[in-house]
C-alpha atoms as a PDB file:
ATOM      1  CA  UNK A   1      83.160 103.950  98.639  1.00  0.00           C
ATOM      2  CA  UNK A   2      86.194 102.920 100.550  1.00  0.00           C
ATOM      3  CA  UNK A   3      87.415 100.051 102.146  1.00  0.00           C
ATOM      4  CA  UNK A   4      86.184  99.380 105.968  1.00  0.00           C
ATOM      5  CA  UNK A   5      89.252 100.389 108.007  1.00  0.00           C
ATOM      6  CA  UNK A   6      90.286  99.666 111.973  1.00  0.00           C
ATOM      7  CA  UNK A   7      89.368 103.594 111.973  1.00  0.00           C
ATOM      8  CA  UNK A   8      85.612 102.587 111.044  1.00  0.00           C
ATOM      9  CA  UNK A   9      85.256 100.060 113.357  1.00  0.00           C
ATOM     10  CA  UNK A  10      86.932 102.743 116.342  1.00  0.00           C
ATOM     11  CA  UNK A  11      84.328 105.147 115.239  1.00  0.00           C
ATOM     12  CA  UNK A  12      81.525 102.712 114.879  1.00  0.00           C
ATOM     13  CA  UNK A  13      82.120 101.222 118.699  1.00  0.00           C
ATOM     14  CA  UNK A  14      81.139 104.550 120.045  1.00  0.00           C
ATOM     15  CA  UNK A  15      77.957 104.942 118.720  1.00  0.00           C
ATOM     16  CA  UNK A  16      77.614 101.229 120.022  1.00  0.00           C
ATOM     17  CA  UNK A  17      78.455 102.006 123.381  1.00  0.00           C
ATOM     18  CA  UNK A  18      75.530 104.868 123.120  1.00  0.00           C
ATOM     19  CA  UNK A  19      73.229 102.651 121.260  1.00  0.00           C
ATOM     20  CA  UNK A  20      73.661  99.999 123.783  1.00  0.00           C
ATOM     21  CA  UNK A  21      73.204 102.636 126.983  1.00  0.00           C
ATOM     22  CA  UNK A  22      69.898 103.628 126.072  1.00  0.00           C
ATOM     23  CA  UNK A  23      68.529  99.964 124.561  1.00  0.00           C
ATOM     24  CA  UNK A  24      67.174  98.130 127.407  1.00  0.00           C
ATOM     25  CA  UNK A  25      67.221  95.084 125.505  1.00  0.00           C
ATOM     26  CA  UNK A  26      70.984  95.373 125.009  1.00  0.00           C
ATOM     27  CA  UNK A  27      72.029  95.417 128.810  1.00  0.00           C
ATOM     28  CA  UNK A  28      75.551  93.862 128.407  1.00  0.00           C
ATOM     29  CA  UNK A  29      75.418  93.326 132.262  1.00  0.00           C
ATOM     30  CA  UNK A  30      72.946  90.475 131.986  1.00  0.00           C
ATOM     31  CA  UNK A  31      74.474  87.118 133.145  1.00  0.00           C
ATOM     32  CA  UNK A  32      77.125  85.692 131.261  1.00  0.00           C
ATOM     33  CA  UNK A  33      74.842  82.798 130.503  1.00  0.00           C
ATOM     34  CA  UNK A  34      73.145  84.495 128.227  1.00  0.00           C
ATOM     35  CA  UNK A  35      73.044  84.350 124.202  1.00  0.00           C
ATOM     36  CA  UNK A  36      73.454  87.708 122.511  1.00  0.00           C
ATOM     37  CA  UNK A  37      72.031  88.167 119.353  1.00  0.00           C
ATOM     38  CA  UNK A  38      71.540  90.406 117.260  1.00  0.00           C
ATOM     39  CA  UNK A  39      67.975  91.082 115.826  1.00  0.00           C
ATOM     40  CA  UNK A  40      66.571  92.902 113.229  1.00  0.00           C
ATOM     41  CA  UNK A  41      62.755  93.735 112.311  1.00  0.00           C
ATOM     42  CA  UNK A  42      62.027  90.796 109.871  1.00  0.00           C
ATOM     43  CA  UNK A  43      64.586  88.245 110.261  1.00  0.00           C
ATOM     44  CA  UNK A  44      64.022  84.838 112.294  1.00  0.00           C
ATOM     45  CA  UNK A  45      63.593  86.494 115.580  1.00  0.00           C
ATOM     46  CA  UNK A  46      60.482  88.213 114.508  1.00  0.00           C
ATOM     47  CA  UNK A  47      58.776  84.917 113.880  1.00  0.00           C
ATOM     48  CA  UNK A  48      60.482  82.596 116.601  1.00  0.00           C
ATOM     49  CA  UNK A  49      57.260  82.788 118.691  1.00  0.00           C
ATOM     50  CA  UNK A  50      55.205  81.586 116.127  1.00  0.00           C
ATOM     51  CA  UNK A  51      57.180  78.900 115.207  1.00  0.00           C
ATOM     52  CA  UNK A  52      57.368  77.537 118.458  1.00  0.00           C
ATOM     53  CA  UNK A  53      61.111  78.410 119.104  1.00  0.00           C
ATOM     54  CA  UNK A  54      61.137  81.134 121.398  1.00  0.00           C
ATOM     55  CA  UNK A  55      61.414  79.274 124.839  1.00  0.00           C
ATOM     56  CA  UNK A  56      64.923  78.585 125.109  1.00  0.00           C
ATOM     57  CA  UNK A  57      66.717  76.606 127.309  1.00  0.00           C
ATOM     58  CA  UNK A  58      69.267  79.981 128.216  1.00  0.00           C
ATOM     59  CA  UNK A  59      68.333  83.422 128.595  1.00  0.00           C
ATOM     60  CA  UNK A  60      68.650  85.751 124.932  1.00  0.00           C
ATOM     61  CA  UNK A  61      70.183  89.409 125.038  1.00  0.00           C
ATOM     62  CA  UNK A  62      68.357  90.747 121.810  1.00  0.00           C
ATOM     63  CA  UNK A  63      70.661  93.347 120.781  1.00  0.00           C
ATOM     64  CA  UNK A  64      68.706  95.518 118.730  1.00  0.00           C
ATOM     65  CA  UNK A  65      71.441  98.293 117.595  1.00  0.00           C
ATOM     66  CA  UNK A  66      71.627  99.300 113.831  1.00  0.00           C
ATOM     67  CA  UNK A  67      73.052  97.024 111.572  1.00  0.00           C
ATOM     68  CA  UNK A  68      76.348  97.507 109.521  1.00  0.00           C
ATOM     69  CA  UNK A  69      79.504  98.547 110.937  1.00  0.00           C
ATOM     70  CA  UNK A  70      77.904  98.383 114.391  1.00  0.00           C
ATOM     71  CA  UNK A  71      77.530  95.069 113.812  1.00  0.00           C
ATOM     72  CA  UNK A  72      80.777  94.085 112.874  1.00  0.00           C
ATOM     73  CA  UNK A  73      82.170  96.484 115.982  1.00  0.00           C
ATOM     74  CA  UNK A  74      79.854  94.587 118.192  1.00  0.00           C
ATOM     75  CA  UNK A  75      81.282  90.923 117.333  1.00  0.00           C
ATOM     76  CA  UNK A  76      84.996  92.464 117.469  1.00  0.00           C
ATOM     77  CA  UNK A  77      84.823  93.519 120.995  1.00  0.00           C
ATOM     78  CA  UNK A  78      83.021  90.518 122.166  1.00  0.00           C
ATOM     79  CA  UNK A  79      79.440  91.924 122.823  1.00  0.00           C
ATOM     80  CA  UNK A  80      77.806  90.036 120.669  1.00  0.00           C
ATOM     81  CA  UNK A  81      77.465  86.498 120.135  1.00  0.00           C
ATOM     82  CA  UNK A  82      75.317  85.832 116.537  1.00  0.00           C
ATOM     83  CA  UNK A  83      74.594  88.170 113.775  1.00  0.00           C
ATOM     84  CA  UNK A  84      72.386  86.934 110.469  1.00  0.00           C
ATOM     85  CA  UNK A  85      74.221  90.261 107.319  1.00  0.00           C
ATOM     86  CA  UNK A  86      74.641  89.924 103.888  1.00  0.00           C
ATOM     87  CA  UNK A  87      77.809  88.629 101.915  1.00  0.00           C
ATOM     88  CA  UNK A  88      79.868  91.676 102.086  1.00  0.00           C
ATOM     89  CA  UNK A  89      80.331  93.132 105.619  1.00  0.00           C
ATOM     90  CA  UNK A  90      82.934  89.807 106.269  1.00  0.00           C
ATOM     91  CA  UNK A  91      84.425  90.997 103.338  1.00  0.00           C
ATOM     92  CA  UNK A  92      85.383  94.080 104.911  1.00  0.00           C
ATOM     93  CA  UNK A  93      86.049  93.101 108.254  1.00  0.00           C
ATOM     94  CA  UNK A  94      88.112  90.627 106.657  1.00  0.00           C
ATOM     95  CA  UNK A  95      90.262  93.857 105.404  1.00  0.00           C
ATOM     96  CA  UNK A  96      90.046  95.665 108.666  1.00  0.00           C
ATOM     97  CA  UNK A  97      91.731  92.507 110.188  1.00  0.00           C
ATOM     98  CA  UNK A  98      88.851  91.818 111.986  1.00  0.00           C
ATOM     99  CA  UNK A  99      87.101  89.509 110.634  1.00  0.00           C
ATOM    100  CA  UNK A 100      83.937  87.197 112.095  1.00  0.00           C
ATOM    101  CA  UNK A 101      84.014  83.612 111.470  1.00  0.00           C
ATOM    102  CA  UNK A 102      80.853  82.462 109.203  1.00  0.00           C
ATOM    103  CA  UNK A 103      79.042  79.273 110.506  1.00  0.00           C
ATOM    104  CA  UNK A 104      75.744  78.974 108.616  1.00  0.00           C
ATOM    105  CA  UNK A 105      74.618  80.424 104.861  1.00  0.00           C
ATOM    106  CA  UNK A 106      70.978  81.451 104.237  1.00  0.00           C
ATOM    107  CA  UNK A 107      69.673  80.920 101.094  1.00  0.00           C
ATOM    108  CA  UNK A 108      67.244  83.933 100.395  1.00  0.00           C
ATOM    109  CA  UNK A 109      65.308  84.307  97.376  1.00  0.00           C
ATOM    110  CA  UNK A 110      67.375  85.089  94.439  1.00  0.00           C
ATOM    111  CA  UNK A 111      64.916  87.296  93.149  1.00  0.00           C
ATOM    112  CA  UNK A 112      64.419  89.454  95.589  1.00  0.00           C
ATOM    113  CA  UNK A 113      66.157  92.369  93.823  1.00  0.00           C
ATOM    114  CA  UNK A 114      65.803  93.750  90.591  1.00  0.00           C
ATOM    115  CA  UNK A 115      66.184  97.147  89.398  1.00  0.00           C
ATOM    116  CA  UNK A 116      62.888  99.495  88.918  1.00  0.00           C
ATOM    117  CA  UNK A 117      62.371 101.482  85.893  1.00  0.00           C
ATOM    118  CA  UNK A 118      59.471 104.132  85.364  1.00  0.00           C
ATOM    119  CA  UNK A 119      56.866 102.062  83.265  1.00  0.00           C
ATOM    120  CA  UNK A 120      57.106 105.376  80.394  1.00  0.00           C
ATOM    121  CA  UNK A 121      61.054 105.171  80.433  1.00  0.00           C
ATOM    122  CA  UNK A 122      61.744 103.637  77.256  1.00  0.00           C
ATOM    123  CA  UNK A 123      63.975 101.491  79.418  1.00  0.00           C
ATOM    124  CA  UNK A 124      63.475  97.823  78.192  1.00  0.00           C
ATOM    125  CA  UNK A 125      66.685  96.253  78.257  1.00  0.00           C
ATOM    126  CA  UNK A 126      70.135  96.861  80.145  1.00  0.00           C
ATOM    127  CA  UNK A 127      71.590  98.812  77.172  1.00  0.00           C
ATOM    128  CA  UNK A 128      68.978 101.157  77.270  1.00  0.00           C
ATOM    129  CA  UNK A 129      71.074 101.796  81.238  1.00  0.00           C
ATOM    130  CA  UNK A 130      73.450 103.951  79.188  1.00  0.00           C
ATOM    131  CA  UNK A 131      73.382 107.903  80.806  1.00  0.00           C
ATOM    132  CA  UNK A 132      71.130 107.229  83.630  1.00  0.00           C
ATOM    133  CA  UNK A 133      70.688 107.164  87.112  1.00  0.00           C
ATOM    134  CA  UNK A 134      70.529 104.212  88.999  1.00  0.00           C
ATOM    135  CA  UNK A 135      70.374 104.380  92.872  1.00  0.00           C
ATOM    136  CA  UNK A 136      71.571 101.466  95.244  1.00  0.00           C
ATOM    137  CA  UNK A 137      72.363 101.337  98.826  1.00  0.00           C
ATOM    138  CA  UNK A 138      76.411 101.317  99.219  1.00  0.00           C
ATOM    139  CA  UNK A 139      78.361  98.422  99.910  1.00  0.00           C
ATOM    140  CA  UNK A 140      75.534  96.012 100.303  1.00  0.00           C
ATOM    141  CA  UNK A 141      74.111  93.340  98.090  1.00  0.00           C
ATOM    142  CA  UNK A 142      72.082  96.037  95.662  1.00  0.00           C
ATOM    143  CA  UNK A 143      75.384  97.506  95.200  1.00  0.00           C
ATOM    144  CA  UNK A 144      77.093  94.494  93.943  1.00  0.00           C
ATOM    145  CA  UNK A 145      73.725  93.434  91.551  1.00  0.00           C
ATOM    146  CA  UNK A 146      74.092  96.819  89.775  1.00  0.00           C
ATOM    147  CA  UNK A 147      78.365  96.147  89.126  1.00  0.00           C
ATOM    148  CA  UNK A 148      77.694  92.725  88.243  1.00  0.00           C
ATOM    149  CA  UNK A 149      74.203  94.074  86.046  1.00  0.00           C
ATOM    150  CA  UNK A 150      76.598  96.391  84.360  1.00  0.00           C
ATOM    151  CA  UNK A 151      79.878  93.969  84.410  1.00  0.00           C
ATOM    152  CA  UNK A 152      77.900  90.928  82.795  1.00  0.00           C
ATOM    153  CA  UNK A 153      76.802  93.732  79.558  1.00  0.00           C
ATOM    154  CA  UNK A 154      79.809  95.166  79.047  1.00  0.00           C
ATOM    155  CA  UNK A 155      78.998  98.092  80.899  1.00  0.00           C
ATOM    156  CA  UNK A 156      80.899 100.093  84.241  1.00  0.00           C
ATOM    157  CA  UNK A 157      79.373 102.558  86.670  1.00  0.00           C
ATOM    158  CA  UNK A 158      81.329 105.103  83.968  1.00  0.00           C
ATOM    159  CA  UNK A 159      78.288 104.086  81.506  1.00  0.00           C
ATOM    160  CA  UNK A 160      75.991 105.306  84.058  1.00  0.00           C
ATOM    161  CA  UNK A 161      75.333 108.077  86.945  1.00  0.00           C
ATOM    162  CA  UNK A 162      75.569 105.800  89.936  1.00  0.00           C
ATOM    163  CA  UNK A 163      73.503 107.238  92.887  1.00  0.00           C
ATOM    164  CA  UNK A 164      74.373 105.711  96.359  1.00  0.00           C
ATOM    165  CA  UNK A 165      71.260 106.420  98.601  1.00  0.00           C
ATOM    166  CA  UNK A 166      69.116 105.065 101.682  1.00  0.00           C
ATOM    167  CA  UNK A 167      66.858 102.952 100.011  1.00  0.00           C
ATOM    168  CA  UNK A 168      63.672 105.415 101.876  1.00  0.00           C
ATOM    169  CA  UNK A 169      65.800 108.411 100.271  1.00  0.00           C
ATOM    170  CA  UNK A 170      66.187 106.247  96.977  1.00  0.00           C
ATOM    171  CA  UNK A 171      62.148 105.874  96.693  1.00  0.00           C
ATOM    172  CA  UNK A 172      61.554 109.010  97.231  1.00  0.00           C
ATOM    173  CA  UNK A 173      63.877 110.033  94.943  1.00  0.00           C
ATOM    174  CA  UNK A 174      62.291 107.589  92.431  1.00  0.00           C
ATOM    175  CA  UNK A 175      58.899 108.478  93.176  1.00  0.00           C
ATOM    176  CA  UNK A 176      59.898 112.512  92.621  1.00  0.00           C
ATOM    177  CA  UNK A 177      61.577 111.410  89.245  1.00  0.00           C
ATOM    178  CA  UNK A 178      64.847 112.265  90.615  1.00  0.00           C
ATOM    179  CA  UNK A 179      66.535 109.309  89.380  1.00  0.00           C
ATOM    180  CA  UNK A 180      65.883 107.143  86.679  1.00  0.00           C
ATOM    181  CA  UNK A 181      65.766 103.752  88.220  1.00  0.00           C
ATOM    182  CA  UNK A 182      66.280 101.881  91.835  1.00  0.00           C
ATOM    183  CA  UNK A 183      68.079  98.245  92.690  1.00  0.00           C
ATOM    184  CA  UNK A 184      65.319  97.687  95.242  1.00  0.00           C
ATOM    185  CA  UNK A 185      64.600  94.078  96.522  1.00  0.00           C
ATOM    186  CA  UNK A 186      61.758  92.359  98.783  1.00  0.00           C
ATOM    187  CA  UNK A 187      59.129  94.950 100.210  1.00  0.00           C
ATOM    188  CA  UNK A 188      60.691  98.268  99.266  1.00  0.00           C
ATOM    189  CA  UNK A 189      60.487  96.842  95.409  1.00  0.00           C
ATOM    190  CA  UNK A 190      57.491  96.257  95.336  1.00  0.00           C
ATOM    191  CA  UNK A 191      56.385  99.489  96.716  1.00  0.00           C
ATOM    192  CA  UNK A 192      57.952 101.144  93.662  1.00  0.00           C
ATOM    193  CA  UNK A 193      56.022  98.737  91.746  1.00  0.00           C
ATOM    194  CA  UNK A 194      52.906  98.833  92.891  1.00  0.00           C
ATOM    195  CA  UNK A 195      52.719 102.675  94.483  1.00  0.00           C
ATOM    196  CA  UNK A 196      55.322 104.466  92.048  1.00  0.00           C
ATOM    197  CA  UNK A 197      54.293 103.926  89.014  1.00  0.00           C
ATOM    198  CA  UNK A 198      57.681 101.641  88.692  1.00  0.00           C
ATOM    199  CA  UNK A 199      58.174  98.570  86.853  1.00  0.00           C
ATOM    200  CA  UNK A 200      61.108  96.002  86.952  1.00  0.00           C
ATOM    201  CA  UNK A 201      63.386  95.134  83.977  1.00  0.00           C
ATOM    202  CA  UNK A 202      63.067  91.724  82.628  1.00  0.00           C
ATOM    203  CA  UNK A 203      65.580  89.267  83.055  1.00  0.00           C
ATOM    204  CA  UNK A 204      67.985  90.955  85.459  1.00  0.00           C
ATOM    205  CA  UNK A 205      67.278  88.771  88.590  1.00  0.00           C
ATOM    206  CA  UNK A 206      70.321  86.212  87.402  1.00  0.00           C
ATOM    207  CA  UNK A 207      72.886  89.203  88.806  1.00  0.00           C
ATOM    208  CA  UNK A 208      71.812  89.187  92.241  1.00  0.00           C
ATOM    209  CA  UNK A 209      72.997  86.738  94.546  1.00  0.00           C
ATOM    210  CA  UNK A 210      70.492  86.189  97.665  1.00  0.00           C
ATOM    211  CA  UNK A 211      72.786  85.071  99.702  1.00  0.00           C
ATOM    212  CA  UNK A 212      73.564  85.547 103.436  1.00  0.00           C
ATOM    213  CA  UNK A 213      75.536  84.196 106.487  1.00  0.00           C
ATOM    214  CA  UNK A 214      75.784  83.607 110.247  1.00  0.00           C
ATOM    215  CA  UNK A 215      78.762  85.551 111.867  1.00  0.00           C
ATOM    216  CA  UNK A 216      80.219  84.585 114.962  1.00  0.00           C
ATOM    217  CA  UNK A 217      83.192  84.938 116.829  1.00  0.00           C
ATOM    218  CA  UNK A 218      86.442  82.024 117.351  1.00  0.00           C
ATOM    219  CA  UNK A 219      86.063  83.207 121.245  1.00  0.00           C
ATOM    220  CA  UNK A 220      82.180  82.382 121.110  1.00  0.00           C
ATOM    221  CA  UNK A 221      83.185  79.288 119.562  1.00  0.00           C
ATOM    222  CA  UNK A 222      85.956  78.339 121.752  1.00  0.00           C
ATOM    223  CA  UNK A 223      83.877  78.432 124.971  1.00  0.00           C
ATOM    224  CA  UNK A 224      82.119  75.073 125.078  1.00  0.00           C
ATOM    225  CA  UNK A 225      78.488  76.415 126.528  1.00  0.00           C
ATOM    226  CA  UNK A 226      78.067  79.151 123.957  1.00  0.00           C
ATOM    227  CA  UNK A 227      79.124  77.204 121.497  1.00  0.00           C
ATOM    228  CA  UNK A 228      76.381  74.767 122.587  1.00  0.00           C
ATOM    229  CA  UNK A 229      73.727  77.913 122.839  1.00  0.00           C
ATOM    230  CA  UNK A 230      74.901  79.129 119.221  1.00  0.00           C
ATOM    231  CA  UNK A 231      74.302  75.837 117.950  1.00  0.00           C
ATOM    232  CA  UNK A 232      71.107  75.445 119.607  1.00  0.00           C
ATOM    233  CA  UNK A 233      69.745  78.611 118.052  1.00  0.00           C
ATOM    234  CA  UNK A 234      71.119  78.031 114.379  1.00  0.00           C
ATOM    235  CA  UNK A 235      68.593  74.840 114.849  1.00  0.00           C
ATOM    236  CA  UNK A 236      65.964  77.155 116.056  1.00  0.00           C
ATOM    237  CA  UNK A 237      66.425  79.375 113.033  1.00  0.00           C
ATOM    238  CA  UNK A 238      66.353  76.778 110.342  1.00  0.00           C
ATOM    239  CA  UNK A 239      62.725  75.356 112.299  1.00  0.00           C
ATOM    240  CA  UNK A 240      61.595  79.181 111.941  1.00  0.00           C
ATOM    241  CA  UNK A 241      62.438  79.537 108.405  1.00  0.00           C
ATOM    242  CA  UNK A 242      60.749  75.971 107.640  1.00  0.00           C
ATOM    243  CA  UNK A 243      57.610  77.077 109.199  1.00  0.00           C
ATOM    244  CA  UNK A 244      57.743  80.316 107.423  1.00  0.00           C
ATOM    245  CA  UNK A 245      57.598  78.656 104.263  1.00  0.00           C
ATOM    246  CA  UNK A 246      54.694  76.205 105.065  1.00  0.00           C
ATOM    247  CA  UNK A 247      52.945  79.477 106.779  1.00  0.00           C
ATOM    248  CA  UNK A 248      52.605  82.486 104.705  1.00  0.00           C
ATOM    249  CA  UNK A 249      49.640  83.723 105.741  1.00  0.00           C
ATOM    250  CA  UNK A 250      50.611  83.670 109.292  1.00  0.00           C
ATOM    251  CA  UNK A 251      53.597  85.507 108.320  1.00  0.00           C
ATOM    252  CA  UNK A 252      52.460  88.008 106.259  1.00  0.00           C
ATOM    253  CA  UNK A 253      50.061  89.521 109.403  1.00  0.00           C
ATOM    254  CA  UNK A 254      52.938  89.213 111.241  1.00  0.00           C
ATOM    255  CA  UNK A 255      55.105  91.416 109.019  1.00  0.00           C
ATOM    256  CA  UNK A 256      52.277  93.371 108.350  1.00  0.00           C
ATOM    257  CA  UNK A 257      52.435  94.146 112.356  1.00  0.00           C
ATOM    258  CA  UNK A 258      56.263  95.060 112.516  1.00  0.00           C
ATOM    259  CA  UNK A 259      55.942  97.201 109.447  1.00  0.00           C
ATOM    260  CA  UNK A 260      52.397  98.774 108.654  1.00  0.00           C
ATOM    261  CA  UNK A 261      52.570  98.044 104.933  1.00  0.00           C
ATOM    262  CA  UNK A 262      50.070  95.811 103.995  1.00  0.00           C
ATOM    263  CA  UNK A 263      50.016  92.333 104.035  1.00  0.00           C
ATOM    264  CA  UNK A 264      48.786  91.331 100.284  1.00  0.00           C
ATOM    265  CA  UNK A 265      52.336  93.000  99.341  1.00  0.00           C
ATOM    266  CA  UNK A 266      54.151  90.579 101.570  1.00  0.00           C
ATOM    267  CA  UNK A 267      51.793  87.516  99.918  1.00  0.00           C
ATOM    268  CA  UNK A 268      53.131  89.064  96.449  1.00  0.00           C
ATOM    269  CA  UNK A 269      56.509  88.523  97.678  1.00  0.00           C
ATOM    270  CA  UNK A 270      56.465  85.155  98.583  1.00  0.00           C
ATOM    271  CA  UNK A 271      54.326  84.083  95.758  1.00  0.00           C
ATOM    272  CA  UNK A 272      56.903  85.118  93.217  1.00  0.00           C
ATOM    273  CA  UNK A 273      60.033  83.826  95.612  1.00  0.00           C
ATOM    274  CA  UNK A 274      62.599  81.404  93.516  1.00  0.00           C
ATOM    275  CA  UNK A 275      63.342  79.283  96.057  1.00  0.00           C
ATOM    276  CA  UNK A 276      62.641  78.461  99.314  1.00  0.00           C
ATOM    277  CA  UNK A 277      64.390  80.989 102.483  1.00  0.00           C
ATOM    278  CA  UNK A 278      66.332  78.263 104.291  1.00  0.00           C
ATOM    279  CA  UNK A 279      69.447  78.374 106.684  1.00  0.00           C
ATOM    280  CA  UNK A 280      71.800  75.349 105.901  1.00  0.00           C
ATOM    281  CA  UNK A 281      75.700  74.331 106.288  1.00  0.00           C
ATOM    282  CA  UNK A 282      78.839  75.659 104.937  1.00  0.00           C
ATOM    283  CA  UNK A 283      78.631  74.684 101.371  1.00  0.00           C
ATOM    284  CA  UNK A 284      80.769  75.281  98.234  1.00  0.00           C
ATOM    285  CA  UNK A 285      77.913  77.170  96.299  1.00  0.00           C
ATOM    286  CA  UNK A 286      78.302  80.140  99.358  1.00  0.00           C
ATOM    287  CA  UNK A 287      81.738  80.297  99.055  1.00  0.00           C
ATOM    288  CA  UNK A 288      81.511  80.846  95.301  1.00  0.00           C
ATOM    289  CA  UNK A 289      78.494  83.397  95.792  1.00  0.00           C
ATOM    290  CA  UNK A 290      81.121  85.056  98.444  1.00  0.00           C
ATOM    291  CA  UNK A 291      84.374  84.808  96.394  1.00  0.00           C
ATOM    292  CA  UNK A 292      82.099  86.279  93.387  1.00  0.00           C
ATOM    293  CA  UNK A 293      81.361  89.631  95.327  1.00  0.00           C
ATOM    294  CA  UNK A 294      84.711  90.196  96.722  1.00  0.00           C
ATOM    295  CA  UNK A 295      86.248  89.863  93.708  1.00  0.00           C
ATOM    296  CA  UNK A 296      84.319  92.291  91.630  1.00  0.00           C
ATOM    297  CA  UNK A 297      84.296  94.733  94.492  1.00  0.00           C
ATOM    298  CA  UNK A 298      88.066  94.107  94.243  1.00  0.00           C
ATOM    299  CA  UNK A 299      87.864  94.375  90.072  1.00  0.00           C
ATOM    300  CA  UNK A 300      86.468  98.149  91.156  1.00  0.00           C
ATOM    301  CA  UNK A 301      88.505  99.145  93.173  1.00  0.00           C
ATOM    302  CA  UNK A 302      86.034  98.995  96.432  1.00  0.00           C
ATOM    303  CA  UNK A 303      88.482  96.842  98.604  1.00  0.00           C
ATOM    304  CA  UNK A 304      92.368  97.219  98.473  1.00  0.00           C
ATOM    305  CA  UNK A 305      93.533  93.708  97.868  1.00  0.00           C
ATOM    306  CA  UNK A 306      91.582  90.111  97.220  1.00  0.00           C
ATOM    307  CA  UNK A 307      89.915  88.235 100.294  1.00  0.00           C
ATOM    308  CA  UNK A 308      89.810  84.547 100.421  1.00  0.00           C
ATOM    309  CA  UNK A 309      86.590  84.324 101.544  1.00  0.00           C
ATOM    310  CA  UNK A 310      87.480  80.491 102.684  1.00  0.00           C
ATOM    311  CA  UNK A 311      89.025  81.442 105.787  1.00  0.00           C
ATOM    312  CA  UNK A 312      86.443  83.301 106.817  1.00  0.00           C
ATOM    313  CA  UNK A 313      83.892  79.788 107.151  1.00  0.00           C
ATOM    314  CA  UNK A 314      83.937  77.264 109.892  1.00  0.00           C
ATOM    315  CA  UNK A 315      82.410  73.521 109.332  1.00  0.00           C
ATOM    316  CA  UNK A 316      81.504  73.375 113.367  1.00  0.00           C
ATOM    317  CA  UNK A 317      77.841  73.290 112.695  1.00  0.00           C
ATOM    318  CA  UNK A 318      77.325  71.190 109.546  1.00  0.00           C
ATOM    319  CA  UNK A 319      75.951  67.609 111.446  1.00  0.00           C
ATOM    320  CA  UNK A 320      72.981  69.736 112.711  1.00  0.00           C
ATOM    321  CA  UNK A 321      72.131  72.032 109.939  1.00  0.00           C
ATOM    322  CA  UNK A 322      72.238  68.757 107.791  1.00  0.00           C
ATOM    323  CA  UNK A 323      70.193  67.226 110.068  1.00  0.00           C
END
């Protein structure tokens, strides 16, 4: 994988432009009053109705483009005002010398990814890894649990056949016996669990952070009535995730509803969660989690040169998310 370059982010704001043209949710047009965020099947906005946060004081522009680089194009130029992504894409932007500025950390569940095995194997421990295939989804957070998986036993990707893969291509690879095993987290693990005759090695949950952020931009944050509206909605976010936790059931349908795989799988998953899903305030635990990942992506070789990942934070929100 290389390093997320200006060129990238060039690339990536022209299949934004197209994505945006045919989203009618994504107008950019829409009054400059208006709160664009950027929402993705499963994440807060999904649920804001039910938690009694969806009637906001300003109008929302739901930008509903692909995640990754379009993403981090979308904040760069200004179209977009509030983006929930994993750990790494800052890193990258960072690199790109574009980076967003970080505001909020969600804690998700730290074991929500593991790494699936077929039950008849003979894989039982992380040794047993050695001359296999193990699939993972590039440069996101299932990429850096297998590195760490393999850094923390004295093992490198050389140890191992690494397979970067969609994680729908990745099951189905799995499922065909294609590759040996799959980082998989949440929904999609289970799945290889329960309908691929997969199971998940022991104790390898510790190597996976769960960690995520808010992204923003310093212009969004300079400009007193978005700052106000960003605010605002981090507030409505940390309600949502509250009444998530106290409302599984009521959840579960609901994801059920966006994705058509069945609800007792989405029970399973918050049954076995380690910790509650909450959104909370700049904090020195994310900034490790952070300054972990960047550093062993920079250990091999992933990113040119080491991010301090403490310039990328801002405290502007930590009253209210302590609240």
């Amino acid at each position: 994988m290389h390093a997320l370059t200006r060129r990238d982010l060039l690339r990536a704001a022209g299949t934004l432009s197209a994505a945006l043209m045919v989203a009618p949710t994504t107008a950019l047009g829409q009054a400059q009053d208006a709160l664009r965020v950027w929402r993705y099947k499963g994440q807060a906005a999904s649920f804001l109705d039910l938690a009694g946060q969806a009637q906001t004081p300003y109008p929302i522009t739901w930008v509903d483009t692909p995640g990754g680089n379009l993403v981090l194009e979308a904040l760069r130029s200004g179209d977009l005002d509030y983006a929930y992504m994993s750990e790494i894409p800052p890193i990258f932007a960072a690199l790109a010398g574009a980076p967003p500025v970080l505001i909020a950390s969600f804690e998700g569940d730290a074991n929500d990814t593991g790494l699936v095995v077929k039950r008849d194997s003979g894989i039982r421990q992380v040794q047993d890894l050695r001359g296999k295939s193990i699939s993972y989804v590039r440069g996101t957070n299932t990429h850096y649990f297998v590195l760490n998986l393999l850094a923390r036993n004295g093992l490198t990707t050389a140890d191992i056949t690494p397979v970067p893969l969609p994680i729908q291509d990745a099951l189905t690879a799995f499922r065909n016996g294609h590759i040996d095993c799959v980082a998989a987290g949440g929904i999609s693990g289970l799945q290889a669990v329960s309908q691929m005759d997969g199971v998940m090695l022991d104790n390898v949950s510790q190597y996976y952070s769960g960690n995520y952020v808010i992204a923003t931009t310093a212009a969004a944050l300079a400009d007193p009535a978005r700052r106000a509206r960003i605010g605002d909605f981090l507030a409505r976010e940390k309600a949502t995730w509250a009444w998530v936790q106290a409302h599984p059931e009521a959840w579960a349908e609901r994801s059920q509803a966006l994705t058509g795989i069945d609800r007792a799988l989405y029970l399973q998953q918050f049954e076995q969660r380690s910790r509650p899903l909450r959104l909370t305030a700049v904090n020195a635990a994310a900034l490790d989690s952070q300054q972990a990942v960047a550093d062993l992506f920079l250990a091999n070789r992933l990113i040119r040169e080491r991010v301090d990942v403490r310039a990328l934070w801002r405290e502007e929100f930590t009253s209210l998310l302590n609240s």
